[in-house]
Protein backbone atom coordinates (compact mmCIF):
# COMPACT_ATOMS: atom_id res chain seq x y z
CA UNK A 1 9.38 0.19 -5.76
CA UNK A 2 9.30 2.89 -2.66
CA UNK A 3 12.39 3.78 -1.29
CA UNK A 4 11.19 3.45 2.76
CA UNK A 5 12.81 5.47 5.58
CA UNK A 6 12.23 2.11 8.21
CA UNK A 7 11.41 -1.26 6.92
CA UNK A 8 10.32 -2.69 9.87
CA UNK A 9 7.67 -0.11 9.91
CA UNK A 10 6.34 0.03 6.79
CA UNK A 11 6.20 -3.77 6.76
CA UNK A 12 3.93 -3.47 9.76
CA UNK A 13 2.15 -1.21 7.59
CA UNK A 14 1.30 -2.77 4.45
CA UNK A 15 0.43 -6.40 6.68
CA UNK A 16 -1.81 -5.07 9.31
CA UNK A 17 -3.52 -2.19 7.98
CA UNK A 18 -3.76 -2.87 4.38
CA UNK A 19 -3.74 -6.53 4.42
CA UNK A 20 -1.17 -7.43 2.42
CA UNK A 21 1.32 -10.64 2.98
CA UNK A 22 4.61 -10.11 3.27
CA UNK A 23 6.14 -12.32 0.39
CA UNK A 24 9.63 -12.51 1.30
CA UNK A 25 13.25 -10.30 2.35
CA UNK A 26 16.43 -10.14 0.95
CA UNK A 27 19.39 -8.05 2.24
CA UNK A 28 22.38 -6.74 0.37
CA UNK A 29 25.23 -6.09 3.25
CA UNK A 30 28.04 -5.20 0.59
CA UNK A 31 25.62 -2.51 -1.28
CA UNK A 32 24.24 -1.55 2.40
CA UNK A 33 20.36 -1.91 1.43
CA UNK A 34 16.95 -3.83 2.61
CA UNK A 35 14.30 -5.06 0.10
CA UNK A 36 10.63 -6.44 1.17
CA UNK A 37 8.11 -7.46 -1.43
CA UNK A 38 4.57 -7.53 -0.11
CA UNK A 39 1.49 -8.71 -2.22
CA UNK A 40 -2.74 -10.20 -1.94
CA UNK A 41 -2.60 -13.74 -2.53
CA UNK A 42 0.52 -14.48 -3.33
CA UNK A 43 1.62 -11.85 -4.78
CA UNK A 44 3.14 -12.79 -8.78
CA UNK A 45 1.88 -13.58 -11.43
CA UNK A 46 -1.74 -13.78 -10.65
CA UNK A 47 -1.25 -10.89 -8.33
CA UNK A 48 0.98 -7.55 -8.52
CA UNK A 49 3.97 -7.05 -5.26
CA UNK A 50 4.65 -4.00 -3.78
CA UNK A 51 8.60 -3.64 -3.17
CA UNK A 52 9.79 -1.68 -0.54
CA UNK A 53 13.55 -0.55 -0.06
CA UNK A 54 15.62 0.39 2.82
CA UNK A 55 18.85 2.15 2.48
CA UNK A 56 20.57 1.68 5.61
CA UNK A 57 21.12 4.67 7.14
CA UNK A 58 18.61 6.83 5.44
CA UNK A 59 15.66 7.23 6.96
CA UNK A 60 13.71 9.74 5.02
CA UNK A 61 12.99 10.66 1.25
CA UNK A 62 11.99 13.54 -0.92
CA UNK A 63 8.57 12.36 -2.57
CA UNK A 64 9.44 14.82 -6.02
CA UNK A 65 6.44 15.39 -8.33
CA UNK A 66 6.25 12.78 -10.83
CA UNK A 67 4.65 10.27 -7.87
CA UNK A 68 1.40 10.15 -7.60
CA UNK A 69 -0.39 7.12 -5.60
CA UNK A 70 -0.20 3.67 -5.77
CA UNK A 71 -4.39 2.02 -6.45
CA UNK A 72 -5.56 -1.01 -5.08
CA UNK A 73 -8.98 -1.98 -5.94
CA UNK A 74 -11.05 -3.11 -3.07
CA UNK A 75 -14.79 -4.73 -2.69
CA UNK A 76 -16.05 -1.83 -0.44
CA UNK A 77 -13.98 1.16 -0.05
CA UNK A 78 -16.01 2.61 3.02
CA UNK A 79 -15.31 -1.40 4.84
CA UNK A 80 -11.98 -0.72 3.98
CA UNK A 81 -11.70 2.60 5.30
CA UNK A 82 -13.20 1.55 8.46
CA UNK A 83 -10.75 -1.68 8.97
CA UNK A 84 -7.96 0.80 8.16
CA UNK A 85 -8.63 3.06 10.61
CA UNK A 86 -9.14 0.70 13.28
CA UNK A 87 -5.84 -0.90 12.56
CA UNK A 88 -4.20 2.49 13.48
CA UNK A 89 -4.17 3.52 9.18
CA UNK A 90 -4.48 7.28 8.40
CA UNK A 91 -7.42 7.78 5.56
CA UNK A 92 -6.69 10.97 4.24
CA UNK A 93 -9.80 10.87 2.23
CA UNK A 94 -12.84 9.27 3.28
CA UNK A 95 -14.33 6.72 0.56
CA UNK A 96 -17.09 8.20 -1.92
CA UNK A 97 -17.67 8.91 -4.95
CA UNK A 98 -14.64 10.47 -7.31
CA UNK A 99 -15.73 13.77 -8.53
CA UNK A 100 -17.72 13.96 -11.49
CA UNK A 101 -18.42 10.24 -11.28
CA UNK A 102 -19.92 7.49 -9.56
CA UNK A 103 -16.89 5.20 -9.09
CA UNK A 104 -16.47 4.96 -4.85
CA UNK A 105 -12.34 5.83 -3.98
CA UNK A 106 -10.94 6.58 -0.99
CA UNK A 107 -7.50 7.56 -0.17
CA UNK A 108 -4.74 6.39 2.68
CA UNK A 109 -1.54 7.32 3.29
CA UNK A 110 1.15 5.24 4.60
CA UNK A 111 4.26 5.84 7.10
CA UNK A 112 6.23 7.14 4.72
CA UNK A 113 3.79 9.76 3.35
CA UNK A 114 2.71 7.76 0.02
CA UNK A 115 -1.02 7.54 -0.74
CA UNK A 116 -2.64 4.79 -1.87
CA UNK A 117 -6.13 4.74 -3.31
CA UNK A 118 -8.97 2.47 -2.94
CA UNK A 119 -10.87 1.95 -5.78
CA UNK A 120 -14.62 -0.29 -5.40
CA UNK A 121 -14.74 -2.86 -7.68
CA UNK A 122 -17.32 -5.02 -7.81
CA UNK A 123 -16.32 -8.87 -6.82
CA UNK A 124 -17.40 -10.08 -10.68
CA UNK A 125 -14.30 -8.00 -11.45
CA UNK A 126 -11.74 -10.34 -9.91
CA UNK A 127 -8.53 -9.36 -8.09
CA UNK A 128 -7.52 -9.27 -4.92
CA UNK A 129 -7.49 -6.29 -2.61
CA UNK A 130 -8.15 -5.35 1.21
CA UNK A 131 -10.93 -7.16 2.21
C-alpha cells in the first residue's frame, strides 16, 4: 500500500504511464479515506495489485527510510523507458545494466516521489509487466 497525496493523480499515473488497469475504488466517508487498487491483467491471484490510499485532506507524506522501491519486471526495460517518457513519466535512471551484473533495470519515479524499478525479464519467464 502507498499512502498518495491525490488519487486522481496517481491513478492517472499508474494507467497511462505504467500501464497498469485500474481494478476497482472504494471510499470510506465515516473514516475520511480513498483506496484504488491497480494491477497487469487483472490484477489477483495470477497477478500482484498495487493499492493506493488517499487520506482526505492530506496531500503529502514523509517517505522515512525503511521504503525502498516497488519492481515490476518488464520485457524490455529501455521500450519501457521510452513509452514512459513519452507518456509524460519521469525515468530517474535510464535502463542498463545493474552494476556488477548483466541484469538490464531502470528506474521511474512516480507523482508522489516513489520509485519503481524495471527489471528485463525475458518473456519465457512469465508475468505481466509494462509492455
Amino acid at each position: 500500500m502507498l499512502r498518495v497525496g491525490n488519487l486522481q493523480r496517481s491513478i492517472d499515473f499508474y494507467t497511462q504511464v505504467m500501464g497498469m488497469q485500474l481494478l476497482r475504488t472504494s471510499e470510506n466517508p465515516e473514516y475520511k479515506y480513498s483506496l484504488a487498487f491497480l494491477g497487469f491483467e487483472g490484477g489477483n491471484p495470477g497477478q500482484a495489485e498495487i493499492e493506493l490510499t488517499w487520506n482526505w485532506g492530506t496531500d503529502s507524506y514523509d517517505m522515512g527510510t525503511a521504503y525502498g522501491h516497488i519492481a515490476l519486471g518488464v520485457p524490455d526495460a529501455y521500450a519501457a523507458c521510452e513509452k514512459i517518457k513519452a507518456a509524460g513519466g519521469n525515468v530517474t535512471r535510464e535502463a542498463g545494466p545493474v552494476k556488477g551484473g548483466s541484469t538490464v533495470i531502470a528506474f521511474v519515479t512516480d507523482p508522489d516521489g516513489y520509485k519503481i524499478e524495471l527489471i528485463q525479464r525475458a518473456e519465457t519467464e512469465g508475468g505481466a509487466g509494462l509492455r
